[in-house]
N, C-alpha and C. Protein backbone atom coordinates (compact mmCIF):
# COMPACT_ATOMS: atom_id res chain seq x y z
N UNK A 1 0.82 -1.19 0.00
CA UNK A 1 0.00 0.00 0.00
C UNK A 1 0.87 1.25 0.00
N UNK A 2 2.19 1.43 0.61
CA UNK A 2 2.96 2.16 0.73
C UNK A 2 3.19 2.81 -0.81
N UNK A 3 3.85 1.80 -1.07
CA UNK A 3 4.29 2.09 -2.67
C UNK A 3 2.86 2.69 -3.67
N UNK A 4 1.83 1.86 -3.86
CA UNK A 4 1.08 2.54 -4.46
C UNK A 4 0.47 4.19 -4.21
N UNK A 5 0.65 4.52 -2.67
CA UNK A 5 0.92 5.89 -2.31
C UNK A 5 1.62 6.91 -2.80
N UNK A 6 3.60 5.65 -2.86
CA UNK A 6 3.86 6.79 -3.38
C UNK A 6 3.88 7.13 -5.18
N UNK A 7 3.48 5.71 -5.76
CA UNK A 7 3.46 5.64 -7.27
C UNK A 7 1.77 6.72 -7.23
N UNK A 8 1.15 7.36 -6.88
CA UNK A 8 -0.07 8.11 -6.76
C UNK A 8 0.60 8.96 -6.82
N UNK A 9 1.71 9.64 -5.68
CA UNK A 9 1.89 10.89 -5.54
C UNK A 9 2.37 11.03 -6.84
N UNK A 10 3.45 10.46 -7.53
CA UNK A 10 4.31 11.10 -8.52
C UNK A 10 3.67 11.20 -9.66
N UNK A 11 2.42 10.16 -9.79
CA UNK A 11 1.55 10.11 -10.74
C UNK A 11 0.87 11.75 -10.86
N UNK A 12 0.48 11.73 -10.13
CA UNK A 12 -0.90 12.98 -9.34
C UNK A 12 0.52 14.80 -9.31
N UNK A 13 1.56 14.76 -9.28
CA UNK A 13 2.10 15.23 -8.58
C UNK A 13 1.86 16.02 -6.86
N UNK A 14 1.32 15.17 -6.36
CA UNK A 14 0.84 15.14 -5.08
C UNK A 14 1.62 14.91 -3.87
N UNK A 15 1.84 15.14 -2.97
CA UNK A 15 2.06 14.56 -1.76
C UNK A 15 1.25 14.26 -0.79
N UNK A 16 1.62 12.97 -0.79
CA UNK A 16 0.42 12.26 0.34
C UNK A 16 0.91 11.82 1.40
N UNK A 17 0.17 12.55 2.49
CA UNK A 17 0.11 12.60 3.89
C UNK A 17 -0.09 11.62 4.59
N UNK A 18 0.17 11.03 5.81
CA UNK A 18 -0.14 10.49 6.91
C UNK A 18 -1.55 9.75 6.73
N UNK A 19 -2.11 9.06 6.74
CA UNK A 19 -3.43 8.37 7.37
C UNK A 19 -4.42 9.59 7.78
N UNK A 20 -5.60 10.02 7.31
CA UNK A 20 -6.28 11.12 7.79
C UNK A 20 -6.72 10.38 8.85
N UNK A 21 -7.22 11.92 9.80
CA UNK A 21 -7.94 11.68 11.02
C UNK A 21 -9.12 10.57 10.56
N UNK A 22 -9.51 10.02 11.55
CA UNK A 22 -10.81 9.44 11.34
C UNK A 22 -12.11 10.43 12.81
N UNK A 23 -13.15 10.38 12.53
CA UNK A 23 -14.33 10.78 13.49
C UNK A 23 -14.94 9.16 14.23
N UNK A 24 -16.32 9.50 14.69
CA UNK A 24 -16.63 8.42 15.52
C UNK A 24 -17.52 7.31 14.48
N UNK A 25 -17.16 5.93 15.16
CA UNK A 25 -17.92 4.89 13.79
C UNK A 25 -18.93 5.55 14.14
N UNK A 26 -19.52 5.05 12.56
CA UNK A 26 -20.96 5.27 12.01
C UNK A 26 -21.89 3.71 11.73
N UNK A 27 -23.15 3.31 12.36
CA UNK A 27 -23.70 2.48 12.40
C UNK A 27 -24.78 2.54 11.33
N UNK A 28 -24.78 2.84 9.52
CA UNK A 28 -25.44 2.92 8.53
C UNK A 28 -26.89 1.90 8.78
N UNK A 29 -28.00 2.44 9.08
CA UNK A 29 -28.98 1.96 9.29
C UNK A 29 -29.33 0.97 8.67
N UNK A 30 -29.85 -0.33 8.23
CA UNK A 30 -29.57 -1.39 7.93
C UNK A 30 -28.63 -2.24 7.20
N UNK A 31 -27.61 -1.56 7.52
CA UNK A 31 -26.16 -2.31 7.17
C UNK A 31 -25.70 -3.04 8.07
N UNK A 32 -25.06 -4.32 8.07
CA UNK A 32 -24.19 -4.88 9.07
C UNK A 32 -22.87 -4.64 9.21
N UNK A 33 -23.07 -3.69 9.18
CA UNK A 33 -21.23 -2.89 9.71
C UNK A 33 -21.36 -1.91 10.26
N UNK A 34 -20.02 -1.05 10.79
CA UNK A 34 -19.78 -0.03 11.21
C UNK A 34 -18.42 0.48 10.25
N UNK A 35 -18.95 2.27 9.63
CA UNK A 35 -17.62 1.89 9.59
C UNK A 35 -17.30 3.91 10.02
N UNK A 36 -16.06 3.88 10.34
CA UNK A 36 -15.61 5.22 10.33
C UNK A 36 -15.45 6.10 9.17
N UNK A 37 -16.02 7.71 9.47
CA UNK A 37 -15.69 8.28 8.12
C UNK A 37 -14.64 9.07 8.97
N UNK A 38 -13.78 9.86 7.46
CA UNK A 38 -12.73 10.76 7.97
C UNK A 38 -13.65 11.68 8.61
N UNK A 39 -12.76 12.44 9.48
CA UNK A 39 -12.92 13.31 10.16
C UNK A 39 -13.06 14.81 8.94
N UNK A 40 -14.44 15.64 9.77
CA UNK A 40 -14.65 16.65 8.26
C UNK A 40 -15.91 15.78 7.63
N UNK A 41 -15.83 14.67 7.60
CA UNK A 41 -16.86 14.12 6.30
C UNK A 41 -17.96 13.92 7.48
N UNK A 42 -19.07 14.15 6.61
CA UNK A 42 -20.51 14.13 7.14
C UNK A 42 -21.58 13.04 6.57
N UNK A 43 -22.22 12.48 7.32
CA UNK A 43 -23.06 11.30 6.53
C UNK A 43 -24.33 11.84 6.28
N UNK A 44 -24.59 11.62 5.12
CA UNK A 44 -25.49 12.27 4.59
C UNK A 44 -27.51 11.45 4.13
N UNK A 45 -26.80 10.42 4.43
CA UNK A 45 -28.04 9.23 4.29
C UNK A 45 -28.00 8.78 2.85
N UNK A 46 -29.10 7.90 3.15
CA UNK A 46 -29.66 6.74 1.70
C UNK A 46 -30.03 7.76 0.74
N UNK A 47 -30.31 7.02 -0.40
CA UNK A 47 -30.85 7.56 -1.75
C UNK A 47 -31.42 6.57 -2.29
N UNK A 48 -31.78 6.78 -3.68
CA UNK A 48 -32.61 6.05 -4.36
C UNK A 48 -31.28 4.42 -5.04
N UNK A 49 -30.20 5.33 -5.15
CA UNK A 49 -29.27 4.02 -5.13
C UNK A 49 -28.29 3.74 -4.55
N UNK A 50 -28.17 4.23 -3.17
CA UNK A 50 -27.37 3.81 -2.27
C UNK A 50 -27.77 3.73 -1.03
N UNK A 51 -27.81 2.79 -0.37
CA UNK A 51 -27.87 2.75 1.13
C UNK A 51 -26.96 3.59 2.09
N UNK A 52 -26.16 4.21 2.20
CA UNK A 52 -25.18 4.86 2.77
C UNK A 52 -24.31 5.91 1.99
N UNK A 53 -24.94 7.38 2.16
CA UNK A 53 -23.56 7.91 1.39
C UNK A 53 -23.37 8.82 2.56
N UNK A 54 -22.26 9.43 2.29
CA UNK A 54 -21.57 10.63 2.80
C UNK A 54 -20.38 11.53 1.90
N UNK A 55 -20.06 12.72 2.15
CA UNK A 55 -19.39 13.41 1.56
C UNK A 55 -18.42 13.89 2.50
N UNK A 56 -16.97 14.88 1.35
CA UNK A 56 -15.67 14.79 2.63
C UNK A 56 -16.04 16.68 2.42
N UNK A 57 -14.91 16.90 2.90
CA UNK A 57 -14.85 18.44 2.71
C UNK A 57 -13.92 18.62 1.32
N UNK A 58 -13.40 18.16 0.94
CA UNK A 58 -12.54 18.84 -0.36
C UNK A 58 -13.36 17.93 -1.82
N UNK A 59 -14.18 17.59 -1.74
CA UNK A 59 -15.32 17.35 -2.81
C UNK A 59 -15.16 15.76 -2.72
N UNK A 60 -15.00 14.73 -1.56
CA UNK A 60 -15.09 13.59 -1.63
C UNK A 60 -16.08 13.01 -1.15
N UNK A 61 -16.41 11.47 -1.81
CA UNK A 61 -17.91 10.92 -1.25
C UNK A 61 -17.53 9.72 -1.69
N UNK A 62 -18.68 9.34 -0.62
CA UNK A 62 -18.64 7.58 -0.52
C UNK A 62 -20.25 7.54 -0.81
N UNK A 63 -20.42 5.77 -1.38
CA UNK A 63 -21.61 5.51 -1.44
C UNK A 63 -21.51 3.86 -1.15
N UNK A 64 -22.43 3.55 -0.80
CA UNK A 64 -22.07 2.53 -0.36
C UNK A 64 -23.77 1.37 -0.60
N UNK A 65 -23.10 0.49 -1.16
CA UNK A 65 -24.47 -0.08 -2.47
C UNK A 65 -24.30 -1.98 -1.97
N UNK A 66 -25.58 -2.10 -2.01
CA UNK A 66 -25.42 -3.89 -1.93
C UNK A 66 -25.81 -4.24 -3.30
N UNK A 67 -25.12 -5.23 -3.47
CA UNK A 67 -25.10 -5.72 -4.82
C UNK A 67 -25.89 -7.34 -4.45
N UNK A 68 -25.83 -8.12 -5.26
CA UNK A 68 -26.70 -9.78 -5.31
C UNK A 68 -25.32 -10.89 -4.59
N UNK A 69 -26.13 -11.63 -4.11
CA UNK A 69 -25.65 -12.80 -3.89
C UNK A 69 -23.94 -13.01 -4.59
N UNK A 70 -23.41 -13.66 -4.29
CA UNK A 70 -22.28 -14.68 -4.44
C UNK A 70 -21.75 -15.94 -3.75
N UNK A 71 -21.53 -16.66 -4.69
CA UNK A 71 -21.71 -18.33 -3.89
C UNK A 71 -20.02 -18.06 -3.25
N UNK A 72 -20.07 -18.36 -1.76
CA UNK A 72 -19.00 -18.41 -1.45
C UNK A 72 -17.81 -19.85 -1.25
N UNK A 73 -18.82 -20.84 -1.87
CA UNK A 73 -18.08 -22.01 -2.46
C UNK A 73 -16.87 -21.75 -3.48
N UNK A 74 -17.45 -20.50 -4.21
CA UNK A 74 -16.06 -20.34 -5.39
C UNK A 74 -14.75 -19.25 -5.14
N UNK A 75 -13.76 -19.95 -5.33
CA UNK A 75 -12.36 -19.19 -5.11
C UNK A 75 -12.65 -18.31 -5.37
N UNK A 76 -11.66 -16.86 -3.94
CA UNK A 76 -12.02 -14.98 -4.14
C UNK A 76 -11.38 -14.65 -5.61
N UNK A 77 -10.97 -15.52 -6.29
CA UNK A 77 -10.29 -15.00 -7.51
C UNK A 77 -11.43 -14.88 -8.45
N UNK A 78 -12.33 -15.84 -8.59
CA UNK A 78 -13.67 -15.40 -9.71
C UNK A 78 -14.18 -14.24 -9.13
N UNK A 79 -14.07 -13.80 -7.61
CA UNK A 79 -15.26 -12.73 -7.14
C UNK A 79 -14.15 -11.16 -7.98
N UNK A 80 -13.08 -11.95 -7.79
CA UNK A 80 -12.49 -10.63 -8.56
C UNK A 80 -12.30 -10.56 -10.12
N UNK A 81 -12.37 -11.46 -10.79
CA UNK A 81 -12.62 -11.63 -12.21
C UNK A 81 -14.24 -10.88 -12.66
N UNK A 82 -15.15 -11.21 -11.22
CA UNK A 82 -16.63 -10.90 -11.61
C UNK A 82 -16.53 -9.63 -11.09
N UNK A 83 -16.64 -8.85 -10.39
CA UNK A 83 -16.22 -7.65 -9.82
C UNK A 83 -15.64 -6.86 -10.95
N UNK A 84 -13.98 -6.86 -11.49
CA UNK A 84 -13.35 -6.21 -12.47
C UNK A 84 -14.14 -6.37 -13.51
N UNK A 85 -14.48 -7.34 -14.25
CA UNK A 85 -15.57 -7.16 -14.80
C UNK A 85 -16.82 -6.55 -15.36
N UNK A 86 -17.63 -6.44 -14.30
CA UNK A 86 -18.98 -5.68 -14.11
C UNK A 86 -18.69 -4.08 -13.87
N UNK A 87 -17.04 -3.65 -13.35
CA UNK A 87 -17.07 -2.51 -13.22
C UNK A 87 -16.20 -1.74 -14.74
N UNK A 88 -15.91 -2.53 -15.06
CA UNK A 88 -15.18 -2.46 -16.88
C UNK A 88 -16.02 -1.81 -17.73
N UNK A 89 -17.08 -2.92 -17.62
CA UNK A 89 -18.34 -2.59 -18.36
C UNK A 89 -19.08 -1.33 -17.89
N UNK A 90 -19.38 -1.64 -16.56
CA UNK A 90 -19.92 0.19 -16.27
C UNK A 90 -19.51 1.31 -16.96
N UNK A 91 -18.39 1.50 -16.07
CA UNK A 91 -17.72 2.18 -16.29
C UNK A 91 -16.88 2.88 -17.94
N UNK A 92 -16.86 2.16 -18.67
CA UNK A 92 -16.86 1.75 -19.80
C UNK A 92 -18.01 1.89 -21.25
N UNK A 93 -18.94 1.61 -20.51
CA UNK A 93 -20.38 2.44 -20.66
C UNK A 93 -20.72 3.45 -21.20
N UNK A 94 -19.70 4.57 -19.52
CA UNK A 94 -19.87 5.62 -19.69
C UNK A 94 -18.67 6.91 -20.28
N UNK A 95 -17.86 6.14 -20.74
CA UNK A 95 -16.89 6.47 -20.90
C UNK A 95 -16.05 5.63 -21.16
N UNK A 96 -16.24 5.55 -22.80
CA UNK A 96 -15.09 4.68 -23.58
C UNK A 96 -13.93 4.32 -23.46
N UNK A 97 -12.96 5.42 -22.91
CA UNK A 97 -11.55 5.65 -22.43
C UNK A 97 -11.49 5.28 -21.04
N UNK A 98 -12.39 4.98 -20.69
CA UNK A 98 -12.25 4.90 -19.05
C UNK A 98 -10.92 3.48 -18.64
N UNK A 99 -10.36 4.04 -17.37
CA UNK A 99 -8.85 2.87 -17.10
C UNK A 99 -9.90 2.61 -16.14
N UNK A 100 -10.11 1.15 -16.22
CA UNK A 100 -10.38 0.32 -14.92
C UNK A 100 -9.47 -0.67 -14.42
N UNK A 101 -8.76 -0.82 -13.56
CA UNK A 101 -8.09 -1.83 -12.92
C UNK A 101 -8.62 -2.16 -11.84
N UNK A 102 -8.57 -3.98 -11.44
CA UNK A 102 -9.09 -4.32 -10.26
C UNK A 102 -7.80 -5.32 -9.40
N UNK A 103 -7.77 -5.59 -8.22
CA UNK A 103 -7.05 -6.25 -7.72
C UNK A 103 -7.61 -6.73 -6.44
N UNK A 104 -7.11 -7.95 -5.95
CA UNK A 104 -7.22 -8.62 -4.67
C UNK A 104 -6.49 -7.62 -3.32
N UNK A 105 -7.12 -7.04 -2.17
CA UNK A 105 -6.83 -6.37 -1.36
C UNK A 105 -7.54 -6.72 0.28
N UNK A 106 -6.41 -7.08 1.17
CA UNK A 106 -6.86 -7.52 2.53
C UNK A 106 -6.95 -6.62 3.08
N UNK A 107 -8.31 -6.42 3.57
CA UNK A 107 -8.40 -5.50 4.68
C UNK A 107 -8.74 -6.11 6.05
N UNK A 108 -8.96 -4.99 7.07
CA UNK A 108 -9.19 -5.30 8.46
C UNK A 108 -10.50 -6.63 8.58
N UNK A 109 -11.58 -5.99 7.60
CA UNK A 109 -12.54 -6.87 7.61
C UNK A 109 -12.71 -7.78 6.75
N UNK A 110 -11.44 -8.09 6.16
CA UNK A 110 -11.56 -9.58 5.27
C UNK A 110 -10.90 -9.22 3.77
N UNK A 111 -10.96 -9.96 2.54
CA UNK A 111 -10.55 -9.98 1.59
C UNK A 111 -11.58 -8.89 0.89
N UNK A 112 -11.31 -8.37 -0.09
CA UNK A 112 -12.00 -7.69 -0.91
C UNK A 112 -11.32 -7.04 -2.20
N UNK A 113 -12.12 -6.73 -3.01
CA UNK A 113 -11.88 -5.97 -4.42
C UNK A 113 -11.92 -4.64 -4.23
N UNK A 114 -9.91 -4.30 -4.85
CA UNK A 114 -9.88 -2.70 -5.12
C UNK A 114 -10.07 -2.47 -6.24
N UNK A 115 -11.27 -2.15 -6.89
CA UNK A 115 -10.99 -1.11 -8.40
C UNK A 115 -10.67 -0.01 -8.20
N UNK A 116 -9.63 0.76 -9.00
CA UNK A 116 -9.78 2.09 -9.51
C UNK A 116 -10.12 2.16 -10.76
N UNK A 117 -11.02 3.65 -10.86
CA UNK A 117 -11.14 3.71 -12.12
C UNK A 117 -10.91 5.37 -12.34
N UNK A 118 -10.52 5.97 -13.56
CA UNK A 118 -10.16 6.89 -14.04
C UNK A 118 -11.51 7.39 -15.11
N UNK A 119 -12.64 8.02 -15.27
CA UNK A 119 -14.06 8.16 -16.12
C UNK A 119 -13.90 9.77 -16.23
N UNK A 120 -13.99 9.90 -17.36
CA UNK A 120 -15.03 11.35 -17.39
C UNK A 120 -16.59 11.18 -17.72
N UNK A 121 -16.63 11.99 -16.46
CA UNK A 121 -18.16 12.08 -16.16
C UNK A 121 -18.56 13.97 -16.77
N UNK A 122 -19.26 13.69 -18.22
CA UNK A 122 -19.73 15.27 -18.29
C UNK A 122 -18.66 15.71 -18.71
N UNK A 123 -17.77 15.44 -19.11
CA UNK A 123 -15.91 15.81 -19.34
C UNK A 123 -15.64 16.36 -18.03
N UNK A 124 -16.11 15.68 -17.09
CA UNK A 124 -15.43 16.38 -15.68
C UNK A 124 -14.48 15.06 -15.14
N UNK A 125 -13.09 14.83 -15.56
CA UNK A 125 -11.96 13.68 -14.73
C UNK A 125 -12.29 13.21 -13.46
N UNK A 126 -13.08 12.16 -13.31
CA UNK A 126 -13.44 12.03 -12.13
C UNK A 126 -12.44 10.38 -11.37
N UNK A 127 -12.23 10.56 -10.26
CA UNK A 127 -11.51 9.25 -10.06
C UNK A 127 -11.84 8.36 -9.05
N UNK A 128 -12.49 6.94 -9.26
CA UNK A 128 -13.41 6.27 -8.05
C UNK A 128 -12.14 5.02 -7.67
N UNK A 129 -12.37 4.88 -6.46
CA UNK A 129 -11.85 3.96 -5.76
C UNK A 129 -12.67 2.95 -5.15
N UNK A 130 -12.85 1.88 -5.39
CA UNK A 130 -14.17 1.18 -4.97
C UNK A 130 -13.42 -0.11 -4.68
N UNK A 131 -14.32 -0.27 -3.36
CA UNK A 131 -13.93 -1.46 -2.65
C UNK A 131 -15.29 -2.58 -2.72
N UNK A 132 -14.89 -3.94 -3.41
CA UNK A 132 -16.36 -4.81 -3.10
C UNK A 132 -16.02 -5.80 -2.24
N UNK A 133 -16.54 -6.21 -1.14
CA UNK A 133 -16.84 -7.19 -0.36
C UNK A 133 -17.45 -7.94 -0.01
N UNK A 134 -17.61 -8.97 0.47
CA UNK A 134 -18.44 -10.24 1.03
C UNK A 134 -18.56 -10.69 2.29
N UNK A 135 -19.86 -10.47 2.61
CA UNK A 135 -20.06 -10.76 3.60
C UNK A 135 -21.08 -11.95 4.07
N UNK A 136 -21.42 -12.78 4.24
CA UNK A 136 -22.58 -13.90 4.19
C UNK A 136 -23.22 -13.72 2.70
N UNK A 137 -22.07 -13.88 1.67
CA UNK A 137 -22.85 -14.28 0.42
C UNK A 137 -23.03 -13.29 0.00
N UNK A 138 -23.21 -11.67 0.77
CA UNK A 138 -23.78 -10.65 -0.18
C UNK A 138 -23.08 -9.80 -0.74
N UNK A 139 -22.71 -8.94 -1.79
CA UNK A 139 -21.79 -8.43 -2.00
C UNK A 139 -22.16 -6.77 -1.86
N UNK A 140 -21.17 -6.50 -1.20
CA UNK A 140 -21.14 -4.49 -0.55
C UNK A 140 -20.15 -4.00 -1.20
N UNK A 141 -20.46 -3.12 -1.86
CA UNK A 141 -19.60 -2.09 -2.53
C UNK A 141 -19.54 -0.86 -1.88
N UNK A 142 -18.72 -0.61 -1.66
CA UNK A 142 -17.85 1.22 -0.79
C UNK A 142 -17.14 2.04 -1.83
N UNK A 143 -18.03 2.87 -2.53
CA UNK A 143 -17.51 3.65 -3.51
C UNK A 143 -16.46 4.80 -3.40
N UNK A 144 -16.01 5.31 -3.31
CA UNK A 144 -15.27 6.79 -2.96
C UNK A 144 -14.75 6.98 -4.36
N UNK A 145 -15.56 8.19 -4.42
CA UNK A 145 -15.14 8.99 -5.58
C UNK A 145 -14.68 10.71 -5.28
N UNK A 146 -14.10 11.20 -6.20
CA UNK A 146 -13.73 12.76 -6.40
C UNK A 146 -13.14 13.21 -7.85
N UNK A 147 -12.97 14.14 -7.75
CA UNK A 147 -12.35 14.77 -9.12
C UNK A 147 -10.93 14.30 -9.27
N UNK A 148 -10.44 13.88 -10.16
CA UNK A 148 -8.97 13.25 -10.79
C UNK A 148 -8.35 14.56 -9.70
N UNK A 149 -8.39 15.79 -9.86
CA UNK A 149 -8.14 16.38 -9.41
C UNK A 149 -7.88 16.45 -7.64
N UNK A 150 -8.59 16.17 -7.41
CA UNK A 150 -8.35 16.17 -5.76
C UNK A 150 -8.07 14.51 -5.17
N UNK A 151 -7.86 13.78 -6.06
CA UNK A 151 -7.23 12.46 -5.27
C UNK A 151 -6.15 12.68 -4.55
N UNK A 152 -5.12 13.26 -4.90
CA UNK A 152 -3.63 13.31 -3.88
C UNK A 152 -4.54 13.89 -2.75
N UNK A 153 -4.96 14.30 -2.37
CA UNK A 153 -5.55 14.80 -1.31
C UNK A 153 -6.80 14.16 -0.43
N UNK A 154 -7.42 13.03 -1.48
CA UNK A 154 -8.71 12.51 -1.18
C UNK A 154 -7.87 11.26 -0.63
N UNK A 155 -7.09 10.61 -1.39
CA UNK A 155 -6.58 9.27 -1.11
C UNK A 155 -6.29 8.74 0.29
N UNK A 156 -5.63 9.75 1.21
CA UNK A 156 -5.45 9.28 2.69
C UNK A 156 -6.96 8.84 3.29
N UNK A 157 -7.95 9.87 2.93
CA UNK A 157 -9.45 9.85 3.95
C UNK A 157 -9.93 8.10 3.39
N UNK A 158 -9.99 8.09 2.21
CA UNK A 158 -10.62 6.73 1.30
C UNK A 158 -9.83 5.74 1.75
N UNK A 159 -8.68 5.70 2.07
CA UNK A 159 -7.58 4.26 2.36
C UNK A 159 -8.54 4.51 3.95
N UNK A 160 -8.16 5.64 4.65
CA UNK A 160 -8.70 5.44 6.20
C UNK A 160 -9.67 4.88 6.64
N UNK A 161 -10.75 5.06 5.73
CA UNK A 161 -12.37 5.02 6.48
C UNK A 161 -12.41 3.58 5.91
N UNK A 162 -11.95 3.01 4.58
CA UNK A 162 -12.20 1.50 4.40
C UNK A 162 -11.81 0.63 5.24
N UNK A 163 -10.55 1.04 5.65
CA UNK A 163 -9.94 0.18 6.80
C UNK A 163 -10.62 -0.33 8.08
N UNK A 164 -11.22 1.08 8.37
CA UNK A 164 -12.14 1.40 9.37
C UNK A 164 -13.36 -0.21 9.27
N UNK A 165 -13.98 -0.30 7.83
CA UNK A 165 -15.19 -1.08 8.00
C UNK A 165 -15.01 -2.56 9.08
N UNK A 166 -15.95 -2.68 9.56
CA UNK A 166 -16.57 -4.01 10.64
C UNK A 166 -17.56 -4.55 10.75
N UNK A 167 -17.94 -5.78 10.39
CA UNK A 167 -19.10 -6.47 10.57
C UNK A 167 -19.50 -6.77 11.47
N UNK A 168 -20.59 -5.62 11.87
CA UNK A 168 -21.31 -6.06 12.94
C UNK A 168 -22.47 -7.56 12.68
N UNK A 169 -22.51 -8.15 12.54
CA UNK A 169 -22.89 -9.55 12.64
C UNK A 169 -22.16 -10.91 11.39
């Protein structure tokens, strides 16, 4: 994780900071987790397609979406073949040029899928970091997105608050 930090900064010409603060967990009303947002970011509630969003102060946001079933009989490598995948195509969708890369990433609360993706949205460079996970079969996606522009700066809060997630049951 180090390295991809600092292959971001030089990318971004950015410097990236320390681990942002985090605030107090957040218990997303019928979610089985908790998870912390950075400190500054405010939760903002459900929508019509997300169960959980919130926004940061320098134009960052999370959304946070249940997706269908997955048989957890099959090796995490198809969940990431199916995952990279489905977000290719999205993403891809909407924006022909769009870079999607996905990879296998351990976190506090288990294995999961990092995509990044690089989209213009509206010709506005936008850059999402999305984490999918499994939890009893179901699959949770933790979106964090911002402007290409403000990632060197967004990247500490988005690494922080994922880390943060916990299954409460």
């Amino acid at each position: 994780m180090a390295l991809r930090r600092v292959v971001m900064a030089v990318l971004l010409g950015a410097c990236v900071s320390a681990p942002a603060a985090l605030a107090a967990a957040t218990h997303p009303q019928g979610l089985p987790l908790t998870i912390t947002l950075p400190a500054g970011w405010a939760a903002t509630g459900a929508t019509s397609q997300a169960r959980f969003t919130a926004v940061g102060p320098n134009g960052g946001h999370l959304a946070v979406t249940t997706g269908g079933s997955f048989p957890m009989s099959l090796p995490f490598s198809v969940f990431v073949q199916t995952e990279t995948a489905a977000a290719t195509k999205a993403y891809r969708a909407e924006d022909p040029h769009a870079v999607v890369k996905g990879r296998k990433v351990t976190l506090p609360s288990g294995p999961a899928v990092q995509i990044t993706a690089r989209v213009s949205h509206g010709g506005a460079p936008t850059a999402v970091d999305l984490y999918s996970l499994l939890h009893k079969g179901v699959t949770y996606h933790f979106t964090y997105y911002t402007s290409a522009s403000q990632l060197g700066a967004a990247l500490p809060a988005f690494t922080s608050s994922v880390k943060s997630i916990r299954w409460a049951s």
